[in-house]
Protein backbone atom coordinates (compact mmCIF):
# COMPACT_ATOMS: atom_id res chain seq x y z
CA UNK A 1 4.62 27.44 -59.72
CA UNK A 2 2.55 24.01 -59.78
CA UNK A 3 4.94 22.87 -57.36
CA UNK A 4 4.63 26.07 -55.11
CA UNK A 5 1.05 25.92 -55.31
CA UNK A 6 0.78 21.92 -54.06
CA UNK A 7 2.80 22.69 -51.03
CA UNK A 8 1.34 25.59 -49.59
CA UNK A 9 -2.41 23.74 -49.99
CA UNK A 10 -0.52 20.47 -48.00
CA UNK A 11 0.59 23.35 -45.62
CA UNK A 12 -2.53 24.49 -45.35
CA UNK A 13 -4.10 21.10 -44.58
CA UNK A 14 -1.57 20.81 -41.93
CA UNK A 15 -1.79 23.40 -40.17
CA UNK A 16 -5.61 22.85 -40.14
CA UNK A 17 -5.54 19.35 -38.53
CA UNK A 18 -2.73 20.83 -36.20
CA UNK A 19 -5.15 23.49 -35.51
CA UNK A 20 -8.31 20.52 -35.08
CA UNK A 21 -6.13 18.85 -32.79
CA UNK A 22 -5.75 21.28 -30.39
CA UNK A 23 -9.05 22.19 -30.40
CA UNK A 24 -10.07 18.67 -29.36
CA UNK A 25 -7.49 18.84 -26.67
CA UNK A 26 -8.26 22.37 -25.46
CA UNK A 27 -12.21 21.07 -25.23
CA UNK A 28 -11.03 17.80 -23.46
CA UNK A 29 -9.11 19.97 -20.63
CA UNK A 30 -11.83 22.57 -20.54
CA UNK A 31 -14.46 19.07 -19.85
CA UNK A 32 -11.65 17.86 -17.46
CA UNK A 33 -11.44 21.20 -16.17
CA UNK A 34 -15.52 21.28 -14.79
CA UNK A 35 -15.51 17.63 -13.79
CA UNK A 36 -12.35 18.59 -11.17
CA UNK A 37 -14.62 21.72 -10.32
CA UNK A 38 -17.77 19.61 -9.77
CA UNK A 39 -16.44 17.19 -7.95
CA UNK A 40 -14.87 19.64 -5.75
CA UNK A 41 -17.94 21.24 -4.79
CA UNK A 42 -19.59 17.85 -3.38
CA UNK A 43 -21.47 17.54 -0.47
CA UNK A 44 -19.87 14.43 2.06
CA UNK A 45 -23.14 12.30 1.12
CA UNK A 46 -22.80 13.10 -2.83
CA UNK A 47 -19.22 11.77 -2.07
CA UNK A 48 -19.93 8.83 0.01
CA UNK A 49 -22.75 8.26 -3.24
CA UNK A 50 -20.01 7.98 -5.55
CA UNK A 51 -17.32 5.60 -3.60
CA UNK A 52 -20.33 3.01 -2.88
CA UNK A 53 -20.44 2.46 -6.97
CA UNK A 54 -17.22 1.51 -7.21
CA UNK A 55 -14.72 -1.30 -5.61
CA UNK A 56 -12.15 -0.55 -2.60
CA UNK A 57 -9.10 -1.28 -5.38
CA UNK A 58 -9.77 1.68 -7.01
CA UNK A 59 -10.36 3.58 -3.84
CA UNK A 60 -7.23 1.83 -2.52
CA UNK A 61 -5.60 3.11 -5.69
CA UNK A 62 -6.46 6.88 -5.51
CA UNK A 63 -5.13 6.84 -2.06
CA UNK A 64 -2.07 5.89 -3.07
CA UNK A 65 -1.85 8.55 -5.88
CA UNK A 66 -3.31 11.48 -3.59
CA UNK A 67 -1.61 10.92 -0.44
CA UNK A 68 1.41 8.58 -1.06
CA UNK A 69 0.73 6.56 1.54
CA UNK A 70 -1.40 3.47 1.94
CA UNK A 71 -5.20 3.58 2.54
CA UNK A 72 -6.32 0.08 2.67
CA UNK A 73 -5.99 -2.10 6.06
CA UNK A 74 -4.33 -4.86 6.26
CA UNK A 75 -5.10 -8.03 4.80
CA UNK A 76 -6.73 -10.15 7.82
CA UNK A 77 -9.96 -7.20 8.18
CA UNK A 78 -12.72 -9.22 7.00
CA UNK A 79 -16.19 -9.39 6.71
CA UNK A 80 -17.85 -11.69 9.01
CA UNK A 81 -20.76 -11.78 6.25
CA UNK A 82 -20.28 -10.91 2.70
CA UNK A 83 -21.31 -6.88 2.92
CA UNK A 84 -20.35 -3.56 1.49
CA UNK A 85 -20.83 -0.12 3.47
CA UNK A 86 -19.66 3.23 3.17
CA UNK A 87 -19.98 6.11 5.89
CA UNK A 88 -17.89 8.46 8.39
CA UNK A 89 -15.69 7.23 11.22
CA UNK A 90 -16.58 7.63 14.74
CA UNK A 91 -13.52 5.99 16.74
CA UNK A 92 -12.84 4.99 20.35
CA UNK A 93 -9.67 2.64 21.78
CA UNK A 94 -9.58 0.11 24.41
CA UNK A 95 -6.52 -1.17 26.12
CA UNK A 96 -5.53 -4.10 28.79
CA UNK A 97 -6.66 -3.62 32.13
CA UNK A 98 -3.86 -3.62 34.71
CA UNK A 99 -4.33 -5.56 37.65
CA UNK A 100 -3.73 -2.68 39.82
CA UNK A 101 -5.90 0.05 38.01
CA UNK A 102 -8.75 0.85 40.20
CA UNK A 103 -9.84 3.54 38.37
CA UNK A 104 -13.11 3.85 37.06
CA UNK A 105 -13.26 4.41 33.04
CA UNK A 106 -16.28 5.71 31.38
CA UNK A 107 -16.77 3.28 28.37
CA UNK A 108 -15.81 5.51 24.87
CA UNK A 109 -16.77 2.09 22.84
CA UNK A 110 -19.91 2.75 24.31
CA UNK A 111 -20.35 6.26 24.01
CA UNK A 112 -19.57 6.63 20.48
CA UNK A 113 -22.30 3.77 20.05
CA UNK A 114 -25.43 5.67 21.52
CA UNK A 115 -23.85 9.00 20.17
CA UNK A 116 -22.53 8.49 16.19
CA UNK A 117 -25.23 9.74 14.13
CA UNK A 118 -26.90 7.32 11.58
CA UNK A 119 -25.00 6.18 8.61
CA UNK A 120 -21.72 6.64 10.64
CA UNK A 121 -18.86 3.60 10.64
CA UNK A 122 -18.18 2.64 14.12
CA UNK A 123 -13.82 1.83 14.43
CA UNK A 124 -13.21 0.16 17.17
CA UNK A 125 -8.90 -0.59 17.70
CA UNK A 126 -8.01 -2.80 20.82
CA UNK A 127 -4.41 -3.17 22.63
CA UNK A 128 -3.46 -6.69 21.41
CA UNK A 129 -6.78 -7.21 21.50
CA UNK A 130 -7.18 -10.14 18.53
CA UNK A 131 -8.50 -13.01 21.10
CA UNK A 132 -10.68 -10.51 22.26
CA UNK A 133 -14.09 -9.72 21.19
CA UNK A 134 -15.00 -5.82 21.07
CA UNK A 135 -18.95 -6.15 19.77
CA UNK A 136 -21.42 -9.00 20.14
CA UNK A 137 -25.24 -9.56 20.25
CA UNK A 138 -26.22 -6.61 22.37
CA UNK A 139 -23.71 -3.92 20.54
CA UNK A 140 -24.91 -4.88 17.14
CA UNK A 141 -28.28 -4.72 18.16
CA UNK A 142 -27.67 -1.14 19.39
CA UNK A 143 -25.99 0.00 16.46
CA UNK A 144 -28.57 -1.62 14.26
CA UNK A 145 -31.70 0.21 15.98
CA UNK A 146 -29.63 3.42 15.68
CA UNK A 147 -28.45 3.29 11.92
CA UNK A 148 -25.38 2.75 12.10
CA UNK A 149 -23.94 1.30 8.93
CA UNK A 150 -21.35 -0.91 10.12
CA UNK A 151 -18.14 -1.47 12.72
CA UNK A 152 -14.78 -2.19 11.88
CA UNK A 153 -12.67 -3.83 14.79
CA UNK A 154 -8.88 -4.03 14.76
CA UNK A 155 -9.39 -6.84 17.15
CA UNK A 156 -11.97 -9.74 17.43
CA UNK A 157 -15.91 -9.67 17.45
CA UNK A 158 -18.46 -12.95 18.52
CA UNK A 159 -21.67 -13.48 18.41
CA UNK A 160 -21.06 -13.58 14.51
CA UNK A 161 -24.44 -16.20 14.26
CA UNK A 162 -26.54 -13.55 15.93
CA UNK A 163 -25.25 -10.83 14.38
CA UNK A 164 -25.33 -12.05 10.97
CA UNK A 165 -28.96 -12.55 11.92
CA UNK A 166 -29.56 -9.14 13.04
CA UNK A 167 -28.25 -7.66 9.60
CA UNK A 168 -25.17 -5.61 11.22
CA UNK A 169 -22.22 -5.74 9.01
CA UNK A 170 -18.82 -5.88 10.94
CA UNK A 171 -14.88 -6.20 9.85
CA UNK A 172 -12.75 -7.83 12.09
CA UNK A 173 -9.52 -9.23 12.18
CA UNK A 174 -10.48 -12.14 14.35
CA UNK A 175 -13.47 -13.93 15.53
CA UNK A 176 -13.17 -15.08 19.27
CA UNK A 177 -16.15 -15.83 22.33
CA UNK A 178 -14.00 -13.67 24.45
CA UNK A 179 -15.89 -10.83 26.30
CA UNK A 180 -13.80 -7.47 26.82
CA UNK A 181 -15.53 -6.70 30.28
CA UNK A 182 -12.82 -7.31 33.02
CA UNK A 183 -9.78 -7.30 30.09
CA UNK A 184 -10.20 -3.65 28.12
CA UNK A 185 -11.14 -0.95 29.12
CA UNK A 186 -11.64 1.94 26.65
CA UNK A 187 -9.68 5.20 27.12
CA UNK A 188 -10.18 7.70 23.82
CA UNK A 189 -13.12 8.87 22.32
CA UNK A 190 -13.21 10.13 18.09
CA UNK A 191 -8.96 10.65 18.46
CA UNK A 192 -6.96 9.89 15.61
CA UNK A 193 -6.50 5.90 15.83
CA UNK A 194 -4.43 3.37 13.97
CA UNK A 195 -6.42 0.12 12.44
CA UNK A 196 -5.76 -2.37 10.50
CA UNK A 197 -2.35 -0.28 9.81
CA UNK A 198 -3.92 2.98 8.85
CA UNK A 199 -4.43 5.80 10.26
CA UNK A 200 -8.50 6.94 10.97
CA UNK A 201 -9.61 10.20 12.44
CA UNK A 202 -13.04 10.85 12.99
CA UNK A 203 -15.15 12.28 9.92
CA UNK A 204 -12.77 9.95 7.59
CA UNK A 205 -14.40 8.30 4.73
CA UNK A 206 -14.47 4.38 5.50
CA UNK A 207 -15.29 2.25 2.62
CA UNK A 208 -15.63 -1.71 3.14
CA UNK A 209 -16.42 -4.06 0.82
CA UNK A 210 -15.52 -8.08 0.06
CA UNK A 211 -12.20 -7.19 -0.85
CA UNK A 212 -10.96 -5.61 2.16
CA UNK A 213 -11.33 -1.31 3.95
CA UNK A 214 -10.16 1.68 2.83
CA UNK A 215 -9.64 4.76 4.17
CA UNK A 216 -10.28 8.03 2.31
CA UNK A 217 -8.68 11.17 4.49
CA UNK A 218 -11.75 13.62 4.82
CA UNK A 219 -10.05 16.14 3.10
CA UNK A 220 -9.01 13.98 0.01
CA UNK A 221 -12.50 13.21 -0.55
CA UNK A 222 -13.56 15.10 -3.45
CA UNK A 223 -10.09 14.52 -5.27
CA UNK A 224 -10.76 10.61 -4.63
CA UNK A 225 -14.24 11.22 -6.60
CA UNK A 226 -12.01 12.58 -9.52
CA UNK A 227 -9.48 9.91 -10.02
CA UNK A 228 -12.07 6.77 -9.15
CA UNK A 229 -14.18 8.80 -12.31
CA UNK A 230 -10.81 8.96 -14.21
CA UNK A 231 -10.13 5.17 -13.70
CA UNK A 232 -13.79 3.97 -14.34
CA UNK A 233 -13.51 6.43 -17.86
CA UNK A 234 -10.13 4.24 -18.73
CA UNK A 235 -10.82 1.11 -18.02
CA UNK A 236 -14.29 1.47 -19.30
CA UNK A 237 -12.65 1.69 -22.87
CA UNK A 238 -9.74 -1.05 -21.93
CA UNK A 239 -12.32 -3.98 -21.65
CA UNK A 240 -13.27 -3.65 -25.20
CA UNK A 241 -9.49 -3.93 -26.71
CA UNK A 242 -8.81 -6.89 -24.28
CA UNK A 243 -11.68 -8.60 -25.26
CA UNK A 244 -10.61 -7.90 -29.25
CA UNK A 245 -6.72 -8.24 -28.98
CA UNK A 246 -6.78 -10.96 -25.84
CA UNK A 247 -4.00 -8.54 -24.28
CA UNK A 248 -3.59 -6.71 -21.08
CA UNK A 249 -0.57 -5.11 -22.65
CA UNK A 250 -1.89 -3.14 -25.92
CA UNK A 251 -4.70 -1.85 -23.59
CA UNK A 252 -2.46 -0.33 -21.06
CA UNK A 253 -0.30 0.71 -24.48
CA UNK A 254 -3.06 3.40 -25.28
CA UNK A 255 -4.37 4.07 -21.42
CA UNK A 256 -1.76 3.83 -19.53
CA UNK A 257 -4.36 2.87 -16.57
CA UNK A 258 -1.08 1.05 -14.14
């Protein structure tokens, strides 16, 4: 009977901490549950709040889980001064003049400059255009006075001195003191480009910072929020047991964060 007694109290106590358990889990998905509604329910500039916290690896990261496909450009789009900017792109192409085009183009680069509102990313992608320049002085100083937040060029820039001076951050994947006049001319205006190896339609999230761009697909924006809030939670708590165990590998052991 004593015997009968002890193991339906150790039953008891087991079932209650089975019961405790899934309590705590059923309040951590309900907690989950509103954070994935909240962040759905963000405005573009809440978003755009959020990715400027946070570094373009775990950007580049969520983009890879979301969509399956890369976000981040290639490696050779750099900063021509250390800078970090977030906005929405505003695109426009330019391609090689042909000798015996005597058309007459209206410029897109140009358009897109006195028309993107402020706190838009100006994307700029020239026709083997790396030993040409695609922004200089005058541009910057356009996009500056207009509040634009920055350019990214799949193709060269010049005029770095001046511009660095004027406070206009730009990404490009070459430097060169080669005008475009009388080489490009530009032919698209806000269509779906490819730069720096990714694809960019206008209204994209573009987020540059020392490390490199990435590209967040409008539509993807609000999941991004989620996951880069998911990572920051993890590795948040991973510092701590690297810093007490000196290992990588019993972190990841409990978080699983790669």
């Amino acid at each position: 009977m004593l015997l009968f007694l002890k193991t339906k109290a150790m039953i008891r106590i087991i079932l209650l901490r089975v019961f405790a358990i899934w309590l705590a889990q059923l309040a951590a998905v309900a907690v989950f549950a509103r954070e994935q509604s909240a962040a759905a329910q963000l405005t573009p500039e809440q978003i755009m709040a959020e990715f400027a916290r946070v570094s373009t690896g775990n950007l580049a990261d969520a983009v890879d889980e979301i969509t399956g496909e890369r976000g981040f450009m290639s490696h050779d789009m750099k900063p021509i001064y250390k800078a970090k900017f977030v906005g929405r792109a505003w695109t426009a192409t330019m391609r090689r003049v042909l000798k015996n085009d005597k058309r007459t183009y209206q410029s897109s680069a140009l358009q897109i400059l006195d028309e993107a509102p402020a706190g838009s990313v100006l994307v700029y992608v020239l026709e083997d255009g790396l030993d040409i320049a695609a922004m200089g002085n005058l541009m910057a100083t356009t996009a500056k006075v207009r509040g634009i937040t920055g350019a990214v060029i799949d193709g060269g820039v010049r005029d770095i001195e001046e511009v660095t001076q004027i406070g206009f951050p730009v990404f490009s994947r070459s430097v060169t003191p080669a005008t475009s006049v009388g080489r490009l001319v530009a032919t698209t205006k806000n269509e779906p480009v490819t730069c720096g190896g990714v694809r960019v339609r206008q209204g994209d999230y573009i987020v540059a910072d020392w490390d490199g761009v990435v590209v967040v697909p409008a539509e993807h924006g609000a999941r991004a929020v989620e996951l880069i809030r998911e990572y920051d939670a993890k590795e948040s708590k991973m510092i701590p047991i690297i810093k007490q165990e000196k290992s990588m590998l019993k972190a990841l052991e409990k978080y699983n964060r790669y």
